[in-house]
C-alpha atoms as a PDB file:
ATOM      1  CA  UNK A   1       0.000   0.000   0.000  1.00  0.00           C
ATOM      2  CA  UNK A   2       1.988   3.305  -1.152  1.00  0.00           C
ATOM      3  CA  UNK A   3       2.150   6.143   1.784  1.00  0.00           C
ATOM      4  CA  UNK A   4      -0.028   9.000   1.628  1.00  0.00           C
ATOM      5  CA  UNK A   5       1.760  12.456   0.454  1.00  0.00           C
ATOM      6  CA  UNK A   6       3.202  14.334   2.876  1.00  0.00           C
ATOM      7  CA  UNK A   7       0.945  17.191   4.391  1.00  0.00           C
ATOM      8  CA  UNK A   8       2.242  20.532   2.701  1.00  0.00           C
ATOM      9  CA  UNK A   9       1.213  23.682   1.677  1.00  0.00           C
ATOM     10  CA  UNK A  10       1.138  24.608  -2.143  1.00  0.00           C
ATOM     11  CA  UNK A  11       1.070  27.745  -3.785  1.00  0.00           C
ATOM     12  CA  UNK A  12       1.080  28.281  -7.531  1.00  0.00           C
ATOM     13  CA  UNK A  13       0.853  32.168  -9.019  1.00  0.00           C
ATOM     14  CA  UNK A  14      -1.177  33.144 -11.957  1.00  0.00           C
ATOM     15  CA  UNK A  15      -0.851  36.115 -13.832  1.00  0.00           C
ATOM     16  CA  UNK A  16      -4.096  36.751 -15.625  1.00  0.00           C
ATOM     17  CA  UNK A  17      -2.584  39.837 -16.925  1.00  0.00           C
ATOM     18  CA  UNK A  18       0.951  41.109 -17.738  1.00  0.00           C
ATOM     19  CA  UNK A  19       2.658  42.142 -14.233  1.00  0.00           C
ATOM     20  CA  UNK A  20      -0.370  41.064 -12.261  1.00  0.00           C
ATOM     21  CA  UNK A  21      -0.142  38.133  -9.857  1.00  0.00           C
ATOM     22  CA  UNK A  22      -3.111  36.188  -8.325  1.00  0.00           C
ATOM     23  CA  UNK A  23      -1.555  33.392  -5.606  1.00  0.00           C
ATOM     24  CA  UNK A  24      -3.515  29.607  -5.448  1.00  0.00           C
ATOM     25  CA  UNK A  25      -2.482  28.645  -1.804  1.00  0.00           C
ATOM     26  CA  UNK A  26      -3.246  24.497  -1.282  1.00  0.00           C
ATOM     27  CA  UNK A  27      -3.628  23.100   1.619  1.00  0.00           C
ATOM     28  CA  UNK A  28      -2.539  19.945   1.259  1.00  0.00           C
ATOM     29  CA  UNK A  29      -3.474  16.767   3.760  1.00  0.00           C
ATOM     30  CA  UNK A  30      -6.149  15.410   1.487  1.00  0.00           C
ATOM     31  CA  UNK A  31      -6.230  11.978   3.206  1.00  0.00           C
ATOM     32  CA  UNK A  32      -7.291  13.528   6.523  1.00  0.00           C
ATOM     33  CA  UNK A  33     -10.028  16.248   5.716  1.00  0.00           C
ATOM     34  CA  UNK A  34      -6.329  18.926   4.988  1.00  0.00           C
ATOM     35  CA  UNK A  35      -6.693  18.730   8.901  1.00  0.00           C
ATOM     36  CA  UNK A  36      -3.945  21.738  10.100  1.00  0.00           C
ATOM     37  CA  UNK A  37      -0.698  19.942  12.052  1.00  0.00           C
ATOM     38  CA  UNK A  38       1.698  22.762  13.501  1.00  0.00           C
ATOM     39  CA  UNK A  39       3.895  21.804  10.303  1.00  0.00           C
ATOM     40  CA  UNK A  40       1.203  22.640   7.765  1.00  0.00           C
ATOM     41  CA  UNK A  41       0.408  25.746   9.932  1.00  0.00           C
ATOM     42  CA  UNK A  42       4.324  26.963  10.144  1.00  0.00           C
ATOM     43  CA  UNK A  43       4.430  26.290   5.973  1.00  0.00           C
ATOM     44  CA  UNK A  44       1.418  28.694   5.782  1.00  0.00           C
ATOM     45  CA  UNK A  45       2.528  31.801   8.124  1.00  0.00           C
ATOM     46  CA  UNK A  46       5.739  31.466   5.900  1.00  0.00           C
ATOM     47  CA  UNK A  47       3.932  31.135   2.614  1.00  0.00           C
ATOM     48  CA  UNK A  48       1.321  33.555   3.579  1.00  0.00           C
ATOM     49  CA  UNK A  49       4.074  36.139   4.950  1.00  0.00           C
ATOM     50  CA  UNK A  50       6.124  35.780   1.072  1.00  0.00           C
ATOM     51  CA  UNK A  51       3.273  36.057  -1.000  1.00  0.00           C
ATOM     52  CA  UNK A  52       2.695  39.790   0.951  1.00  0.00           C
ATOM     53  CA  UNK A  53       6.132  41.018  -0.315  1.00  0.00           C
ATOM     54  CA  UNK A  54       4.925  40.363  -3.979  1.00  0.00           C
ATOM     55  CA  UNK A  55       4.530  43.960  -5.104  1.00  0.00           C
ATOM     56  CA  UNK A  56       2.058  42.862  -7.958  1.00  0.00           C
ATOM     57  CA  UNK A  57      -0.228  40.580  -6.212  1.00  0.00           C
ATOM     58  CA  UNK A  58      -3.579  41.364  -6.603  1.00  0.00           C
ATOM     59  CA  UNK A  59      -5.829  38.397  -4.628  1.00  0.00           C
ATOM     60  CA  UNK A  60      -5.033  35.647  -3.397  1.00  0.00           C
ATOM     61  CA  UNK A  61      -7.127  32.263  -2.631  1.00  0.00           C
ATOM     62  CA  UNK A  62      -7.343  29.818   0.083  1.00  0.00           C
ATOM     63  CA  UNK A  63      -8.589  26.204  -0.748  1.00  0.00           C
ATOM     64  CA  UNK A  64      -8.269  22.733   0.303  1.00  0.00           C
ATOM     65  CA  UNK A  65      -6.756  19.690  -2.076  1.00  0.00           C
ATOM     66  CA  UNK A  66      -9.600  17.462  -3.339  1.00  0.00           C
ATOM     67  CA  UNK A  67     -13.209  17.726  -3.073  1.00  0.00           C
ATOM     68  CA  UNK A  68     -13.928  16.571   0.566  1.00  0.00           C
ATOM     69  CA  UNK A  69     -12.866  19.617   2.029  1.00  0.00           C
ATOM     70  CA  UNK A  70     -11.854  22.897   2.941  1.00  0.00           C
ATOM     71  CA  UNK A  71     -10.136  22.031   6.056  1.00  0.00           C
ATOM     72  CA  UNK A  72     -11.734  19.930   8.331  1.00  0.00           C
ATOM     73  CA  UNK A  73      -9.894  21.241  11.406  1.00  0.00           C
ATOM     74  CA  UNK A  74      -7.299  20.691  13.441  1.00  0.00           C
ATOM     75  CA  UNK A  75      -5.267  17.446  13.145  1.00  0.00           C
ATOM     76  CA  UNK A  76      -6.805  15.417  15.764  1.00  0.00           C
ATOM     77  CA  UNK A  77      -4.210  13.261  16.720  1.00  0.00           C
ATOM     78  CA  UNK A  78      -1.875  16.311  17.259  1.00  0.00           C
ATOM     79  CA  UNK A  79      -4.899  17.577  19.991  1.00  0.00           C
ATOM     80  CA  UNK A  80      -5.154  14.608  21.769  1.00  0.00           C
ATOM     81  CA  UNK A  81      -1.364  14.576  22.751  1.00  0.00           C
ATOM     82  CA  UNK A  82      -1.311  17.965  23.912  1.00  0.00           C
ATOM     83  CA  UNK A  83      -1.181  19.133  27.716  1.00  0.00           C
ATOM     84  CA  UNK A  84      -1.531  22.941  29.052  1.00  0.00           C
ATOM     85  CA  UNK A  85       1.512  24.071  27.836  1.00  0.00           C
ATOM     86  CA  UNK A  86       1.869  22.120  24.537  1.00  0.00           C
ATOM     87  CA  UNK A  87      -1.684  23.198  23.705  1.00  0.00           C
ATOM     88  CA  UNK A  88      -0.811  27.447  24.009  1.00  0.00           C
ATOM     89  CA  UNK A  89       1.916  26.721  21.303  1.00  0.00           C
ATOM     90  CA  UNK A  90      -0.366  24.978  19.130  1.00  0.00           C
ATOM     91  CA  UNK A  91      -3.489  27.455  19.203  1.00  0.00           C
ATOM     92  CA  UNK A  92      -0.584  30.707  18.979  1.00  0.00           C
ATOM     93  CA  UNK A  93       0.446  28.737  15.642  1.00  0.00           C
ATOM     94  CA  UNK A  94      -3.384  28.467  14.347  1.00  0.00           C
ATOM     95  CA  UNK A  95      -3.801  31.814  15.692  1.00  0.00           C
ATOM     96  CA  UNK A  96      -0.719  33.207  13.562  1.00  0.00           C
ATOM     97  CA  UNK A  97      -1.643  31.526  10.140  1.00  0.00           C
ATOM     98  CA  UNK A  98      -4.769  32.979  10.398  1.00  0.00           C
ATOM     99  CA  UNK A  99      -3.548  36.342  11.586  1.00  0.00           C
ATOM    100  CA  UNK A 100      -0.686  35.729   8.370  1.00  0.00           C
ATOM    101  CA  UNK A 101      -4.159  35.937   6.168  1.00  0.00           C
ATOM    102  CA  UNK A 102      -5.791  38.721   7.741  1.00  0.00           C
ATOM    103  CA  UNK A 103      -2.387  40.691   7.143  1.00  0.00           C
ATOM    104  CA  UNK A 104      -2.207  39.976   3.885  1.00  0.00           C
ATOM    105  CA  UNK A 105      -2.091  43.325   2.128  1.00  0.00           C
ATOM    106  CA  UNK A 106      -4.828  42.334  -0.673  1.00  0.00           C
ATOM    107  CA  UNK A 107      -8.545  40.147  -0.960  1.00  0.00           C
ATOM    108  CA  UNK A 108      -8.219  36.727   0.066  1.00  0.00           C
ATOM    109  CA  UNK A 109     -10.767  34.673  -1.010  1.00  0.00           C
ATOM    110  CA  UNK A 110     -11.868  31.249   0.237  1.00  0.00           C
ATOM    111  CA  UNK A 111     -12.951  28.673  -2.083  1.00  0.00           C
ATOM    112  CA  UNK A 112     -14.963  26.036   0.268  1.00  0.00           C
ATOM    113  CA  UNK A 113     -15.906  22.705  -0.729  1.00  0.00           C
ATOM    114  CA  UNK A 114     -16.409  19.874   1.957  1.00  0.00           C
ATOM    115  CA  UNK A 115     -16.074  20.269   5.526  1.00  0.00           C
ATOM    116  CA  UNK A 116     -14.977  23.928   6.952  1.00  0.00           C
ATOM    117  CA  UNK A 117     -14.727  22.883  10.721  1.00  0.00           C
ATOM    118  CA  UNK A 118     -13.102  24.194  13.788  1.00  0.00           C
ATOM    119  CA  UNK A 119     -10.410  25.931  12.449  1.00  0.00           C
ATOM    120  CA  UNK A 120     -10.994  25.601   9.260  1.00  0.00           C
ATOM    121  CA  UNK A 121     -13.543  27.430   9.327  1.00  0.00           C
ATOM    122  CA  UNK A 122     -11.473  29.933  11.357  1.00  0.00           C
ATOM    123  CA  UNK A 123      -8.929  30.251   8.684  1.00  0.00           C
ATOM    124  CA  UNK A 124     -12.179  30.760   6.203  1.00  0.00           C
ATOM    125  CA  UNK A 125     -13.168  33.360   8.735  1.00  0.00           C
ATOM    126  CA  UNK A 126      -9.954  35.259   8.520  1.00  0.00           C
ATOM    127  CA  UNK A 127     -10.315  35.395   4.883  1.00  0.00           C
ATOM    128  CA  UNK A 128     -12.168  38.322   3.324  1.00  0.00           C
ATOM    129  CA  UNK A 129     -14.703  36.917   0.923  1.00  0.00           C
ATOM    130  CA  UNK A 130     -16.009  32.999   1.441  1.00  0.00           C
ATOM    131  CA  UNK A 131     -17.610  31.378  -1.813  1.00  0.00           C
ATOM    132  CA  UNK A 132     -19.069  28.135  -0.920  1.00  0.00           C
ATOM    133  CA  UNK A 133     -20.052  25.008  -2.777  1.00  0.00           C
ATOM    134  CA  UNK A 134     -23.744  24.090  -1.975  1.00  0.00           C
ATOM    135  CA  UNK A 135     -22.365  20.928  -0.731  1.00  0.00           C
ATOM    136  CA  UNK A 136     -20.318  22.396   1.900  1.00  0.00           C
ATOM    137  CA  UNK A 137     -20.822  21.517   5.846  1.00  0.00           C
ATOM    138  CA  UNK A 138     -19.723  24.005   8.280  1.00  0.00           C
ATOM    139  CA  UNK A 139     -19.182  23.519  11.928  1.00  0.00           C
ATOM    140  CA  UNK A 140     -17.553  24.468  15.504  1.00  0.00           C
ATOM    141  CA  UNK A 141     -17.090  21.319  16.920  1.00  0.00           C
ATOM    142  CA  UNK A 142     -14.323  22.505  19.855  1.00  0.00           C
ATOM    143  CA  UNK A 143     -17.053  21.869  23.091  1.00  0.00           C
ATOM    144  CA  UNK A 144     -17.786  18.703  21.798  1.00  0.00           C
ATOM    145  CA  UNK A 145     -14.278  17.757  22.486  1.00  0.00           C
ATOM    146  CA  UNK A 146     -14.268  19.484  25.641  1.00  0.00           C
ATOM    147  CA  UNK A 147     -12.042  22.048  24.692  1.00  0.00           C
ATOM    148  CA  UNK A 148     -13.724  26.152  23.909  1.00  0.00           C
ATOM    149  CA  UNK A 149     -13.623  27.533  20.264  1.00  0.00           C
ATOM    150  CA  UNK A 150     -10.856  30.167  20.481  1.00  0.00           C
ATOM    151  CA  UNK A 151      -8.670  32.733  18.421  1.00  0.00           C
ATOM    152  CA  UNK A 152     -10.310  33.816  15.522  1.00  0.00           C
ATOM    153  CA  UNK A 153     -13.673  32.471  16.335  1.00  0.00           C
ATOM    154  CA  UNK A 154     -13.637  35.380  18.104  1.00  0.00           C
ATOM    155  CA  UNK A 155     -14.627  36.884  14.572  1.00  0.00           C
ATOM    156  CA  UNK A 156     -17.613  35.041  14.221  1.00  0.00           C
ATOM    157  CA  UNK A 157     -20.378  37.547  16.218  1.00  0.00           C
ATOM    158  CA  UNK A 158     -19.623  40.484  13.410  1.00  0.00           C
ATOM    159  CA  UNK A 159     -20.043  37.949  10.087  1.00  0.00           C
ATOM    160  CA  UNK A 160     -23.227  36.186  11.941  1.00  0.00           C
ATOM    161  CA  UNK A 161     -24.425  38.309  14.922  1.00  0.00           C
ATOM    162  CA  UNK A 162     -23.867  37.197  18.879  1.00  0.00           C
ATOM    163  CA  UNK A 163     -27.073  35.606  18.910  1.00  0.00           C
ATOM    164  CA  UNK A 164     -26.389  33.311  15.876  1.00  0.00           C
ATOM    165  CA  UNK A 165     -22.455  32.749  16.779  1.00  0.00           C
ATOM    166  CA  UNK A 166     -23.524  31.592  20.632  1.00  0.00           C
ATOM    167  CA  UNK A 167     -25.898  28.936  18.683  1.00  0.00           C
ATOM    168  CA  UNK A 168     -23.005  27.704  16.085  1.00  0.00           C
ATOM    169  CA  UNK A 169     -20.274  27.720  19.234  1.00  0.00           C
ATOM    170  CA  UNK A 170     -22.559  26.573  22.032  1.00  0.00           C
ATOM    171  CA  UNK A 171     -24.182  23.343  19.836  1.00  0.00           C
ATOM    172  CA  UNK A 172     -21.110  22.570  18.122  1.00  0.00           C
ATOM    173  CA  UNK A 173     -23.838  21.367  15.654  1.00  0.00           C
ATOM    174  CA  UNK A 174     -22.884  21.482  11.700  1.00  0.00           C
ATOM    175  CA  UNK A 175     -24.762  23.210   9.418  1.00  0.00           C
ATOM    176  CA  UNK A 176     -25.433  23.510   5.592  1.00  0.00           C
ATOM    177  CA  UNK A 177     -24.179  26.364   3.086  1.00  0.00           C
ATOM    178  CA  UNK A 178     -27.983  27.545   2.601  1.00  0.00           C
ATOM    179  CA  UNK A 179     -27.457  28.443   6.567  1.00  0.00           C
ATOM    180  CA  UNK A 180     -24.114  29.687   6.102  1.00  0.00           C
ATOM    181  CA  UNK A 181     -25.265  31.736   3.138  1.00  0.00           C
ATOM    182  CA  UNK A 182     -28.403  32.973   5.307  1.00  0.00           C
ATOM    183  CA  UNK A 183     -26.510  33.878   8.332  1.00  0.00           C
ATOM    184  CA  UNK A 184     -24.378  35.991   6.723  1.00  0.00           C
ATOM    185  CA  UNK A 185     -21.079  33.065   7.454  1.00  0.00           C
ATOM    186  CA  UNK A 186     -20.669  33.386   3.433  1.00  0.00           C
ATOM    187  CA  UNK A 187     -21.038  35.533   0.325  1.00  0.00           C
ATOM    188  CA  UNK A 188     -22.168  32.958  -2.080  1.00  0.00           C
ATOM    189  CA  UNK A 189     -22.815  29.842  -2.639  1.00  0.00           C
ATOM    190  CA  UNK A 190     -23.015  28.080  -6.036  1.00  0.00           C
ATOM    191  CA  UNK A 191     -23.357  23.925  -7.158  1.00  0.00           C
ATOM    192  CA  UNK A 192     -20.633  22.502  -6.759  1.00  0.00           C
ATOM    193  CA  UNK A 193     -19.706  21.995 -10.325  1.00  0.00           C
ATOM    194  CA  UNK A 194     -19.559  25.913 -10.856  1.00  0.00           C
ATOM    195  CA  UNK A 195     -17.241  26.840  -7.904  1.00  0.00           C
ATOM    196  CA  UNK A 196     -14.011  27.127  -9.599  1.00  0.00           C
ATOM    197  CA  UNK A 197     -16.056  29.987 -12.305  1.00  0.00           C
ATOM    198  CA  UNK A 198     -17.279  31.624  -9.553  1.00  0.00           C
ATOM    199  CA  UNK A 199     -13.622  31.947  -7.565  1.00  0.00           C
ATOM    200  CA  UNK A 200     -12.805  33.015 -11.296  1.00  0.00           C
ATOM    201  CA  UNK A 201     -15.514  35.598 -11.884  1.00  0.00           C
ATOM    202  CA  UNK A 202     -14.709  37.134  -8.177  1.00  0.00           C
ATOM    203  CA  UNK A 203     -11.414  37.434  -8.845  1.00  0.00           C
ATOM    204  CA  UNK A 204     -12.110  39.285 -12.212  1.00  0.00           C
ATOM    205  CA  UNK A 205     -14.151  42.056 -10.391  1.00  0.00           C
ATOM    206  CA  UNK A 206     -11.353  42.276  -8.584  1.00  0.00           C
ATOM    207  CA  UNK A 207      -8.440  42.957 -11.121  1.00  0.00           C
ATOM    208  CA  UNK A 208     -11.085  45.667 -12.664  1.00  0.00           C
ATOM    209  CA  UNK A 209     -10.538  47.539  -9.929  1.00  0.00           C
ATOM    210  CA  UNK A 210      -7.564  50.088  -8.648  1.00  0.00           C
ATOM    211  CA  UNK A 211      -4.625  48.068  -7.585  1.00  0.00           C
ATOM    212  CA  UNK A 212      -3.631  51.155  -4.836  1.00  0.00           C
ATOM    213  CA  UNK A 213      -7.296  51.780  -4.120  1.00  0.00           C
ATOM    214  CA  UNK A 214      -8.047  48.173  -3.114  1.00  0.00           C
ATOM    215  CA  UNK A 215      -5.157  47.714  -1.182  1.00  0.00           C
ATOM    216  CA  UNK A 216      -5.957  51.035   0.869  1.00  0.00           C
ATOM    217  CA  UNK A 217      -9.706  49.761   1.483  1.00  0.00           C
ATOM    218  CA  UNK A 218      -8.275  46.514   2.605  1.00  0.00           C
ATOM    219  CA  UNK A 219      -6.310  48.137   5.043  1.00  0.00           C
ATOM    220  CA  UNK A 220      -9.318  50.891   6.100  1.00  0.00           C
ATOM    221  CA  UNK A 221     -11.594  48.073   6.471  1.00  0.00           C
ATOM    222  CA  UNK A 222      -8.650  46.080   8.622  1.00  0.00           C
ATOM    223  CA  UNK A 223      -8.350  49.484  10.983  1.00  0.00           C
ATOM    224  CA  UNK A 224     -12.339  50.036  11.269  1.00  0.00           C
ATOM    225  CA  UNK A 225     -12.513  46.658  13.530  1.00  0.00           C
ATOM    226  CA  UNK A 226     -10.821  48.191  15.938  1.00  0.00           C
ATOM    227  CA  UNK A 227     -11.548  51.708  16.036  1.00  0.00           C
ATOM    228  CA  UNK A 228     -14.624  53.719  17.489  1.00  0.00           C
ATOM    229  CA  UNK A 229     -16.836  55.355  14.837  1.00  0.00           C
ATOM    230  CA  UNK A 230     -14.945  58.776  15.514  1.00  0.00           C
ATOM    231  CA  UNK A 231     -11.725  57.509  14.544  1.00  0.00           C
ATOM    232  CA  UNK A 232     -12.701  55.247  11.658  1.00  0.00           C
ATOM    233  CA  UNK A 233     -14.165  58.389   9.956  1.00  0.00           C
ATOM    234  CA  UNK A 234     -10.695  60.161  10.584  1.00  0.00           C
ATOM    235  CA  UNK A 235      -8.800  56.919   9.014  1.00  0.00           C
ATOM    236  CA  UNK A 236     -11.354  57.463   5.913  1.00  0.00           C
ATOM    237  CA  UNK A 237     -10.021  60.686   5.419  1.00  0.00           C
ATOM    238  CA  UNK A 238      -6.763  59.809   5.664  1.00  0.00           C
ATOM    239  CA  UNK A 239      -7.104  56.877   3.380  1.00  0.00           C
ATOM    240  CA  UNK A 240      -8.737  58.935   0.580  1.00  0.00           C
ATOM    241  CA  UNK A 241      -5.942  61.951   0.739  1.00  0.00           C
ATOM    242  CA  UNK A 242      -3.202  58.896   0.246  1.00  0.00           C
ATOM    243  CA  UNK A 243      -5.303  57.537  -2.813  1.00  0.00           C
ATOM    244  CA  UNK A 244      -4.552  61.118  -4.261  1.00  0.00           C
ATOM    245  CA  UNK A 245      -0.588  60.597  -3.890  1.00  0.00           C
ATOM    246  CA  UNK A 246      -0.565  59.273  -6.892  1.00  0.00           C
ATOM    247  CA  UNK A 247      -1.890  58.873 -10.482  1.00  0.00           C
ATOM    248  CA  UNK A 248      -4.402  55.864  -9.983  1.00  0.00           C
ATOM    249  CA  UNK A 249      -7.694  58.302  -9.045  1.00  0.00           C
ATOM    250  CA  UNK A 250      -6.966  61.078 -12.509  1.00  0.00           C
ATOM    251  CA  UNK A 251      -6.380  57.926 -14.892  1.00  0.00           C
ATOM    252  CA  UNK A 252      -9.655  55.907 -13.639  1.00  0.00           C
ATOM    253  CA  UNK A 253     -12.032  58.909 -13.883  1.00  0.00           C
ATOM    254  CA  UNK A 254     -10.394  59.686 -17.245  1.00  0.00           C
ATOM    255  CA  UNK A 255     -11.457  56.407 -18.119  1.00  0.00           C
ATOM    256  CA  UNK A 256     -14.445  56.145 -16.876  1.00  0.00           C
ATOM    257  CA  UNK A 257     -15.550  59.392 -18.009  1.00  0.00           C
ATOM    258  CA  UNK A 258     -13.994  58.886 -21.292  1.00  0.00           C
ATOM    259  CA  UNK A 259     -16.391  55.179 -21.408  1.00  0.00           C
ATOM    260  CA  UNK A 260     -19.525  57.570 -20.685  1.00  0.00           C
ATOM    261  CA  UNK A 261     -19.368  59.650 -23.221  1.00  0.00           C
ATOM    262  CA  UNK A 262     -18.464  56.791 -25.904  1.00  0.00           C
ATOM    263  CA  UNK A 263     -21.924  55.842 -24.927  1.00  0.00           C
ATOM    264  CA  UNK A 264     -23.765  58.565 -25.191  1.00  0.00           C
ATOM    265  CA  UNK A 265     -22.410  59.007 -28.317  1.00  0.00           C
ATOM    266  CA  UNK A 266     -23.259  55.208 -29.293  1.00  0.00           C
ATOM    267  CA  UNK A 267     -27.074  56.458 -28.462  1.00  0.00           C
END
């Protein structure tokens, strides 16, 4: 009986067009549900932390290998060895590879098929946009297993609301995409079949826009978590001033107002 493949972490880059990159990031453990080990989490912090250097990267996606899932959590038999100490160093790695995707200084988009559980759906949660397969199961399994859902479940209440993220973390119960989609967990959902075009037709909205200006509403939308109203106003300002350092805002509305008037004139 050959050996299963080694858990790992894949990227590939595309360049859709000339000097722009869009990053593919794999995880890999296909045999065990991609289950997260604190090798397969260390491989994505670094991945994660190379692909923000790229200069021309314009989105990036998360997905798991094969077609039975996203990630179905944490590597089980890594959990069940762990003891007080053992287990801080394990949740501060999940905690970091999500964090590592959160940083990231463009979209990140989560392509889920399969199971998203535990903390794979945490690592789905710490991604900006989640497009869903209709067959996809989602789930927070932790106090089933006697252990709290931690870390970046912690962004669960402002995707689904307190009410609905005490239901998903106090059951531990899965549920379906059609919940997901209804509960505000994810921003589409399509058959299965038609996932891949509709990672494809997000990420094409996304190249149409400004590479500066998306970047800079990443990182607005990043500092309004954490800042009161007053001061997320103030950061707005801020943010739109830098858009005007340099030529991206005078070449788009050239563009766009050049478009209009080719259609009027069309009419």
């Amino acid at each position: 009986m050959a050996d299963s493949p080694r858990p790992k972490i894949e990227i590939s880059i595309r360049q859709p067009l000339t000097g722009v990159h869009v990053a593919w990031i794999t995880i890999g453990n296909e045999s065990m549900l991609n289950a997260l080990n604190s090798s397969l989490m260390d491989q994505l912090v670094g991945v994660l932390r190379e692909a923000a250097l790229d200069e021309q990267l314009r989105a990036v996606v998360i997905a798991g290998a094969g077609e039975k899932a996203f990630s179905g959590g944490a590597d089980f038999r890594e959990l069940a060895r762990l003891n007080a100490v053992s287990a801080r160093d394990f949740i501060t790695r999940l905690h970091r590879a999500c964090q590592a995707i959160r940083d990231l200084p463009v979209p990140v988009i989560a392509r889920i098929q399969g199971y998203a559980l535990g903390a794979g759906l945490e690592l789905a949660a710490s991604c900006d946009l989640r497009i869903a397969a209709d067959t996809a199961i989602f789930g927070m399994p932790e106090v089933k297993l006697g252990i709290p859902s931690v870390i970046e479940a912690a962004l669960l209440p402002s995707l689904v609301g307190w009410g609905r993220a005490r239901e998903i973390l106090y059951l531990g119960e899965n549920f379906d995409a059609t919940d997901a989609l209804a509960w505000g967990l994810v921003e589409r959902v399509v058959p299965k079949v038609s996932l891949d075009e509709a990672v494809e037709q997000c990420i094409e909205s996304l190249l149409r826009t400004g590479p500066r200006a998306i970047r800079l509403q990443k990182k607005l939308i990043r500092s309004w978590e954490d800042l009161p109203l007053r001061a997320a106003i103030e950061a707005g300002i801020d943010s739109l001033a830098a858009a005007y350092e340099g030529d991206e805002p005078r070449l788009a509305m050239q563009n766009f107002l050049a478009a209009r008037r080719s259609r009027k004139l069309e009419h």
